[in-house]
N, C-alpha and C. Protein backbone atom coordinates (compact mmCIF):
# COMPACT_ATOMS: atom_id res chain seq x y z
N UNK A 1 67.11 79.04 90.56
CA UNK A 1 67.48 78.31 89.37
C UNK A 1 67.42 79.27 88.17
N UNK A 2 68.43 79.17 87.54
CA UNK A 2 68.77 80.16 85.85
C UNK A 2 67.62 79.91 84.86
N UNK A 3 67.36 80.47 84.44
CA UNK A 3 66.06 80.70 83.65
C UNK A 3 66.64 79.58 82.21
N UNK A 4 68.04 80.10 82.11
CA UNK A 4 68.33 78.72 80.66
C UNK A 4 68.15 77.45 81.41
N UNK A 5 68.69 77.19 83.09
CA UNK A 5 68.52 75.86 83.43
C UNK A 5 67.21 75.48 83.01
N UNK A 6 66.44 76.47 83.53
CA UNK A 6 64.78 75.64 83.59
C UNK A 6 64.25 75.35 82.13
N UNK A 7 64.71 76.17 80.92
CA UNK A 7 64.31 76.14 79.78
C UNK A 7 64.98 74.98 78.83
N UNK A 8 66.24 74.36 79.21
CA UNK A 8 67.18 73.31 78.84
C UNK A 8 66.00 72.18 79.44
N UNK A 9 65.92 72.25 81.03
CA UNK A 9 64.50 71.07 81.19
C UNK A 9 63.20 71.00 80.49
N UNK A 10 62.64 72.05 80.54
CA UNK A 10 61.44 72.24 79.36
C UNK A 10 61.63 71.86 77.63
N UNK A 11 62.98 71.97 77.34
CA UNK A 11 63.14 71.50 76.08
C UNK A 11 63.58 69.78 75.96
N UNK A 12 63.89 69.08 77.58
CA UNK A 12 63.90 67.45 77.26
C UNK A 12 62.62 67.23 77.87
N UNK A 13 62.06 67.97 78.07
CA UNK A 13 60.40 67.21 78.15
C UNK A 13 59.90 67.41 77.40
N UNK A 14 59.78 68.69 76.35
CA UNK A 14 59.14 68.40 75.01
C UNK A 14 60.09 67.56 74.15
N UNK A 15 60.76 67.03 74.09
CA UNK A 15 61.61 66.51 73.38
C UNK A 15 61.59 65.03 73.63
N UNK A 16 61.41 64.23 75.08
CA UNK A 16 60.80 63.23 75.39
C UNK A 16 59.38 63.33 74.89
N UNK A 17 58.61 63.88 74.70
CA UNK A 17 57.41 64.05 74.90
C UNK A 17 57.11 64.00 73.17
N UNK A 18 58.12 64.51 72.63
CA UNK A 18 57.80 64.19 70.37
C UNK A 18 58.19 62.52 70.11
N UNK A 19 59.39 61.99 71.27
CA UNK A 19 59.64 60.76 70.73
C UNK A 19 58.34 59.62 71.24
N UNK A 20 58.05 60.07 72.60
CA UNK A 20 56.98 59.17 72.80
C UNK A 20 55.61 59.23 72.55
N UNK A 21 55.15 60.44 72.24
CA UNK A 21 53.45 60.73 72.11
C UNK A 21 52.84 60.45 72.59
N UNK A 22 53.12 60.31 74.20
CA UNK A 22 51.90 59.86 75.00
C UNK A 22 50.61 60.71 75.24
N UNK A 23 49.89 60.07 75.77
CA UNK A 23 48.46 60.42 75.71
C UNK A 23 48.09 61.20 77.06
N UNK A 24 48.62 60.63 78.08
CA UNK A 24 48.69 61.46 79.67
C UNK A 24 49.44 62.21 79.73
N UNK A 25 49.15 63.36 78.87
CA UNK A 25 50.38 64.59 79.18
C UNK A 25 50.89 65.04 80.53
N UNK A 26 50.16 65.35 81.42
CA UNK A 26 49.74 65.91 82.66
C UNK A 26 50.40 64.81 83.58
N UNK A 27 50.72 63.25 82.94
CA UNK A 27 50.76 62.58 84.21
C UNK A 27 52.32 62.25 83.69
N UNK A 28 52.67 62.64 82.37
CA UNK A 28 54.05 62.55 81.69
C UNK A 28 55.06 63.75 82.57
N UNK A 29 54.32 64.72 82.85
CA UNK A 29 54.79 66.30 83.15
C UNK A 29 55.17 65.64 84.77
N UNK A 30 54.13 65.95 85.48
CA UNK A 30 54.39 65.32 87.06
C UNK A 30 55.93 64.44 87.01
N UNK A 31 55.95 63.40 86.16
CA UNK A 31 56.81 61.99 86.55
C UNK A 31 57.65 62.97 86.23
N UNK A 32 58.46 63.51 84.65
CA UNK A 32 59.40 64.76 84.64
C UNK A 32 59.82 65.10 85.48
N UNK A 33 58.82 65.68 86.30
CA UNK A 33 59.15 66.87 87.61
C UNK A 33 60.23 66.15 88.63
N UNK A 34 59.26 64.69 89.34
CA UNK A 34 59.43 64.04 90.15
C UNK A 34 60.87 63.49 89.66
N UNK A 35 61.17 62.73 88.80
CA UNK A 35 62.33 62.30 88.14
C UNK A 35 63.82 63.26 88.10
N UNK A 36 63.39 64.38 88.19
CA UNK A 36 64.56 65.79 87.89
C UNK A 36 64.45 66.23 89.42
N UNK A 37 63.58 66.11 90.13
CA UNK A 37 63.63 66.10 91.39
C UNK A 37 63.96 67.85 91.76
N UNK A 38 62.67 68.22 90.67
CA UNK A 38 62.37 69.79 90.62
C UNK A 38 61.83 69.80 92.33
N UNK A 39 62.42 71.32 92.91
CA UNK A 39 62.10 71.60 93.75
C UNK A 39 61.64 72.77 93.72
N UNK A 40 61.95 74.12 92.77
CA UNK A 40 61.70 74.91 92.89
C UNK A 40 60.29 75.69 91.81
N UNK A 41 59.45 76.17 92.48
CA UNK A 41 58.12 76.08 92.24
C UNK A 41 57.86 76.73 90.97
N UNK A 42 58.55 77.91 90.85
CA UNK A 42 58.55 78.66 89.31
C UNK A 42 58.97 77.78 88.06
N UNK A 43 60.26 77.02 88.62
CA UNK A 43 60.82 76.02 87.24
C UNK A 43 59.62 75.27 87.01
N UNK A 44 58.43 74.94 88.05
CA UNK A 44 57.48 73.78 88.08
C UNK A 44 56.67 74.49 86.98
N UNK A 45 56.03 75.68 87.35
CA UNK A 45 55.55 76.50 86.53
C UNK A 45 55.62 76.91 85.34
N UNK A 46 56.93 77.20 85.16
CA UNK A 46 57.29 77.54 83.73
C UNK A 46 57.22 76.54 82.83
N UNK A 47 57.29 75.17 83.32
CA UNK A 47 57.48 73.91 82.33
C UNK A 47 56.12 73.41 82.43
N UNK A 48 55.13 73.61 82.92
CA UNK A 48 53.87 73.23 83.12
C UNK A 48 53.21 73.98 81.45
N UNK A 49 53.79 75.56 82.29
CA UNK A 49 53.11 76.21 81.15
C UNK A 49 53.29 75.85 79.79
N UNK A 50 54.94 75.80 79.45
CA UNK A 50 55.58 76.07 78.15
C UNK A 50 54.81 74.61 77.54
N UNK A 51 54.60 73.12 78.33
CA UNK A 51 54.31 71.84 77.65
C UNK A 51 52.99 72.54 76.98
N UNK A 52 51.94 72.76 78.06
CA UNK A 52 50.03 72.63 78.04
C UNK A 52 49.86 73.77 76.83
N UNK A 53 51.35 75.17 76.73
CA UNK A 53 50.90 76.13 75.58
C UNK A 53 51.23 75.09 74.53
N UNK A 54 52.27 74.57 74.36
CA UNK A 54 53.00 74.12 73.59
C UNK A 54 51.94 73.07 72.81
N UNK A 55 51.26 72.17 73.41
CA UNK A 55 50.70 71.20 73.16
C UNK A 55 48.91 71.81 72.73
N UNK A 56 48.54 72.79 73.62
CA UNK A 56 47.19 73.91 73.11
C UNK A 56 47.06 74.32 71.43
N UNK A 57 48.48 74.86 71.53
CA UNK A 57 48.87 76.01 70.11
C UNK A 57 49.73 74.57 69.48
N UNK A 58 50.01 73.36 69.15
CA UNK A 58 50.58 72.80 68.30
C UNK A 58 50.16 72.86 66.91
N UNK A 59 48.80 73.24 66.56
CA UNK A 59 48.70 73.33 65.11
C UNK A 59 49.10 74.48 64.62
N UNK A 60 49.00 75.31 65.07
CA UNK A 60 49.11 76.75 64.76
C UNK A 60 50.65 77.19 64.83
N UNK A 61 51.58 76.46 65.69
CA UNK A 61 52.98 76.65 65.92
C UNK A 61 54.11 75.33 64.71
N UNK A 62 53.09 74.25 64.73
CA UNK A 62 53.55 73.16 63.41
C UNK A 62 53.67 73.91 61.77
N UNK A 63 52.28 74.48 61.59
CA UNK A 63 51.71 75.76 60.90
C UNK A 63 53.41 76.83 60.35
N UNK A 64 53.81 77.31 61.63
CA UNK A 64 54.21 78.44 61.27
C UNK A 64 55.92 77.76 60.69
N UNK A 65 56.45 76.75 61.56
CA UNK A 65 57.20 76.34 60.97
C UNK A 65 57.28 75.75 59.79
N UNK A 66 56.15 75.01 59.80
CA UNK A 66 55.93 74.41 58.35
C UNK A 66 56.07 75.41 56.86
N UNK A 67 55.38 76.54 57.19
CA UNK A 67 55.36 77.72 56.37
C UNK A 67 56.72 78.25 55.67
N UNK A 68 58.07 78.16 57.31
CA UNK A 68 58.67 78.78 56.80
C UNK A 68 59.81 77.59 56.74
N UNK A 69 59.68 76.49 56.23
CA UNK A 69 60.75 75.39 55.95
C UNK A 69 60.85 75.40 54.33
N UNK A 70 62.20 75.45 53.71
CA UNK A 70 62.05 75.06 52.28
C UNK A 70 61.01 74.49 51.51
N UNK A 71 61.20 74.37 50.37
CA UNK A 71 59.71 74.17 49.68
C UNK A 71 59.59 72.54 49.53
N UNK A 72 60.53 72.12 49.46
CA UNK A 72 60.79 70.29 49.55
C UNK A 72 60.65 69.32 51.05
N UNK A 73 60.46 70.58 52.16
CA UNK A 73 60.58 69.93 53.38
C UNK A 73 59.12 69.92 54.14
N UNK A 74 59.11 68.56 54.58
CA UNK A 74 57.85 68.97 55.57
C UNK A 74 58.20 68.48 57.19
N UNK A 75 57.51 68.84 57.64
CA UNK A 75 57.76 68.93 59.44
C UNK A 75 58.67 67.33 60.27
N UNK A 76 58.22 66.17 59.44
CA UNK A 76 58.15 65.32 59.59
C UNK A 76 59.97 64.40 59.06
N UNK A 77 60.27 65.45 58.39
CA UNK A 77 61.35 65.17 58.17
C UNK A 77 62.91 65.74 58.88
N UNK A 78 61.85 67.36 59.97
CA UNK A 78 63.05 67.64 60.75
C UNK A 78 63.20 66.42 62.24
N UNK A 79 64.60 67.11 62.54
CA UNK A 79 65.01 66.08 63.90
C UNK A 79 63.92 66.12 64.56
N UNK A 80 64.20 65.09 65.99
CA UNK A 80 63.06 65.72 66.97
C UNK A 80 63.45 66.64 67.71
N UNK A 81 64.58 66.91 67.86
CA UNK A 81 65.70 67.68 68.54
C UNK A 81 65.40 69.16 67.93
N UNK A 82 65.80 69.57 66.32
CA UNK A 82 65.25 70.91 66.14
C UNK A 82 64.01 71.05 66.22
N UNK A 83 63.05 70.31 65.59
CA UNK A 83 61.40 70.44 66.23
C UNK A 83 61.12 71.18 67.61
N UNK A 84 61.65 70.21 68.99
CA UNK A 84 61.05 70.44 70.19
C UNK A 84 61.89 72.08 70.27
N UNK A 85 63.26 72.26 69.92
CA UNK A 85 63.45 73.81 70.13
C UNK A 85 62.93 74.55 69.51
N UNK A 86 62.81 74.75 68.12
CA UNK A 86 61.59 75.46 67.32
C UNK A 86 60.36 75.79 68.56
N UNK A 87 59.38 74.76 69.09
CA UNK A 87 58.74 74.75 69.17
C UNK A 87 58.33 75.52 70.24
N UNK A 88 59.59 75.35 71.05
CA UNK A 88 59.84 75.89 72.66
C UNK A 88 59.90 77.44 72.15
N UNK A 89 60.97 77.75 71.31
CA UNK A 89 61.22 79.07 71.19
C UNK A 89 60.40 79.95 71.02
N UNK A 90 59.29 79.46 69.57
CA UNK A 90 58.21 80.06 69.03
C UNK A 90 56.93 80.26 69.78
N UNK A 91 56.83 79.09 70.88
CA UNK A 91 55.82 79.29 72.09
C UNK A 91 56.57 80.35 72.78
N UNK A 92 57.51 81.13 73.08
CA UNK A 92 57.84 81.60 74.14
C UNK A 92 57.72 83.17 73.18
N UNK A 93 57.99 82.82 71.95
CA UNK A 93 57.92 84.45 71.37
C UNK A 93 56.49 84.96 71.07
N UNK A 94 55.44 83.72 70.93
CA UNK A 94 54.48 84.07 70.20
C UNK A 94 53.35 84.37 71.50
N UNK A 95 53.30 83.46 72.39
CA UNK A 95 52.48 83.42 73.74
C UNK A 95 52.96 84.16 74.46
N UNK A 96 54.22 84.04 75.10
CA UNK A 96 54.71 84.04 76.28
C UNK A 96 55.73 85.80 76.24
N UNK A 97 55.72 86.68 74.62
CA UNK A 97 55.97 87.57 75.06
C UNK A 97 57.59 87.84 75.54
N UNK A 98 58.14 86.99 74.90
CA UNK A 98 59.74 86.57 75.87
C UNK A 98 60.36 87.70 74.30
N UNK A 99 61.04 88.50 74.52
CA UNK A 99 61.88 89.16 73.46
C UNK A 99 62.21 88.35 72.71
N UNK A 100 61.97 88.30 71.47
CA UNK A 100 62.27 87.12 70.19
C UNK A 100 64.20 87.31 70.08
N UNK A 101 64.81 87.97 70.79
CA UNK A 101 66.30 87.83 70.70
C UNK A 101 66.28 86.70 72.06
N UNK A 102 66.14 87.06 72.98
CA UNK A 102 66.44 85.91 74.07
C UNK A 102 65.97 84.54 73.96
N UNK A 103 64.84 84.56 73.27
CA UNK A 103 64.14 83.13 72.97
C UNK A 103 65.09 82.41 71.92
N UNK A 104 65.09 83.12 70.53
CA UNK A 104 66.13 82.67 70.06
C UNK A 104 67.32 82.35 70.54
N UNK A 105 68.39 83.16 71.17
CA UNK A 105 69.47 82.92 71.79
C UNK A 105 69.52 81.79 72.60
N UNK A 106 68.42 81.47 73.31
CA UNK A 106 68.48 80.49 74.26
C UNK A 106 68.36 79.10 73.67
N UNK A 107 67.28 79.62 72.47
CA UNK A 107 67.26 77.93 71.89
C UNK A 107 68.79 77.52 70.98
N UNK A 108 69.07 78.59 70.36
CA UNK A 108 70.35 78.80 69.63
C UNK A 108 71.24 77.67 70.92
N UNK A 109 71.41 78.31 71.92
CA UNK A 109 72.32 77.58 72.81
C UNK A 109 71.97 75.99 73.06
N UNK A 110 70.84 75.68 73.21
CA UNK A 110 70.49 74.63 73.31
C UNK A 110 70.71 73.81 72.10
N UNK A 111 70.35 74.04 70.84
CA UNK A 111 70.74 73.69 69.80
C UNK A 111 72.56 73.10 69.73
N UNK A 112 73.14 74.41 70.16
CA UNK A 112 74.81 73.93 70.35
C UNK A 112 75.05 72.82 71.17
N UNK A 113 74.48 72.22 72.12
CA UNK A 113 74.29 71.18 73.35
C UNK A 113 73.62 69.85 72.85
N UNK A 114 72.53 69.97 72.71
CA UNK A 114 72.16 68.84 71.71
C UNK A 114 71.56 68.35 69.97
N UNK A 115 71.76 69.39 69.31
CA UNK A 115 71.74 69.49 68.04
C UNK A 115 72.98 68.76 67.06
N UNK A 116 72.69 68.71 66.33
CA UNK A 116 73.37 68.35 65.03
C UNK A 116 74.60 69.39 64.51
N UNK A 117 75.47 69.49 63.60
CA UNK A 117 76.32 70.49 63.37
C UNK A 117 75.76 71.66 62.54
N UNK A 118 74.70 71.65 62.04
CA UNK A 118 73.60 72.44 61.18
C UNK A 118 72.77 72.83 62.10
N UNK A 119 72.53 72.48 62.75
CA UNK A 119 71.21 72.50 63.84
C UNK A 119 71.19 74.22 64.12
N UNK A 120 72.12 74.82 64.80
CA UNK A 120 72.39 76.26 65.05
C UNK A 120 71.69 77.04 63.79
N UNK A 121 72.46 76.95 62.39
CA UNK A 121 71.88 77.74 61.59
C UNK A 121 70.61 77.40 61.03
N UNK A 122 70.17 76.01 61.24
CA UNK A 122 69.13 75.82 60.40
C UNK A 122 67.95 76.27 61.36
N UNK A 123 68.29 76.26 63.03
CA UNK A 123 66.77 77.00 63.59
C UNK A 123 67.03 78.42 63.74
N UNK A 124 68.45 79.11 63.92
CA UNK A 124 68.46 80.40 63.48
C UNK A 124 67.62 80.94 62.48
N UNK A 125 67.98 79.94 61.40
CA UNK A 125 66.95 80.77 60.11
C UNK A 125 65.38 80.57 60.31
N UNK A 126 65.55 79.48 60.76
CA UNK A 126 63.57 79.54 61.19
C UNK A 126 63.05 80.25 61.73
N UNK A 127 63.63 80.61 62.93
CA UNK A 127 63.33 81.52 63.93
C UNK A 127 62.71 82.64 63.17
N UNK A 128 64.63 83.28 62.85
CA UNK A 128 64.64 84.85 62.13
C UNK A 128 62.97 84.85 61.10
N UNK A 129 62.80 84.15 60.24
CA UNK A 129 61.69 84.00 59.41
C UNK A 129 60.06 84.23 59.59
N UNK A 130 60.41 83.61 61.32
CA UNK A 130 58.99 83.15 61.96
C UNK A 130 58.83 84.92 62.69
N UNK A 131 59.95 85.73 62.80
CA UNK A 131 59.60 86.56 63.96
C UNK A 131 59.76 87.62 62.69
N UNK A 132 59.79 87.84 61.74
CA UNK A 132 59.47 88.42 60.73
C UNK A 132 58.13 88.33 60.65
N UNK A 133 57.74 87.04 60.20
CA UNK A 133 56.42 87.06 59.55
C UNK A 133 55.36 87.52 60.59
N UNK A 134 55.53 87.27 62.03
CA UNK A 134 54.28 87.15 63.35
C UNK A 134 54.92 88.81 63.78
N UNK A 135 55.99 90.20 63.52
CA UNK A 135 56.75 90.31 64.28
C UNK A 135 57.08 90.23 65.74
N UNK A 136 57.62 91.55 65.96
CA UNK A 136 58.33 91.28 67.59
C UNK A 136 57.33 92.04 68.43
């Protein structure tokens, strides 16, 4: 399985996972799995990881976006859609070590798929901002 496939799934489970806020993360993740009828053990892995970092480091990754959003905006007012990619991306550049061009690029793409018509440039610029300030 393509590394964007598995990362397109990891971004509708965090993305299910901002609209509903459930409390059983772990038992939210499993049903995911079971539901997508993941078979292959690394995709299991990678989306295990990216939720439990994702959800570990949420203040510190809310934090960095928050920092670098206009001065009138707060977190609460982006989609849930750019949120969960932000969130995916910046876990993957900041933890996970993933070249801040591919992380970007990938969420960039995802953004084109289910984003808004702004969506592209407005997490482009977050990104670019965030991998400035933490660099590469």
């Amino acid at each position: 399985m393509k590394r964007s496939v598995i990362r397109e799934l990891a971004f509708k489970l965090i993305y299910s996972l901002e609209i509903q806020k459930a409390n059983e993360l772990e038992e939210q993740i499993d049903l995911f799995l079971e539901c997508n009828e993941l078979e292959d053990e690394q995709a299991k892995e990678y989306i295990k990881d990216v939720v439990n970092g994702i959800n570990k480091n949420e203040d510190e990754i809310n934090e960095l976006i928050e920092k670098n959003l206009k001065a009138d905006w707060k977190l609460d007012r982006l989609s849930k859609i750019d949120l969960s990619i932000l969130k995916l991306a910046i876990y993957e550049i900041k933890y996970k070590n993933i070249p801040y061009k591919v992380a970007i690029n990938e969420g960039l793409e995802i953004a084109k798929k289910y984003g808004e018509d702004n969506s592209k440039n407005f997490i482009n610029g977050i990104l670019a901002s965030i991998v400035k300030e933490i660099g590469d």
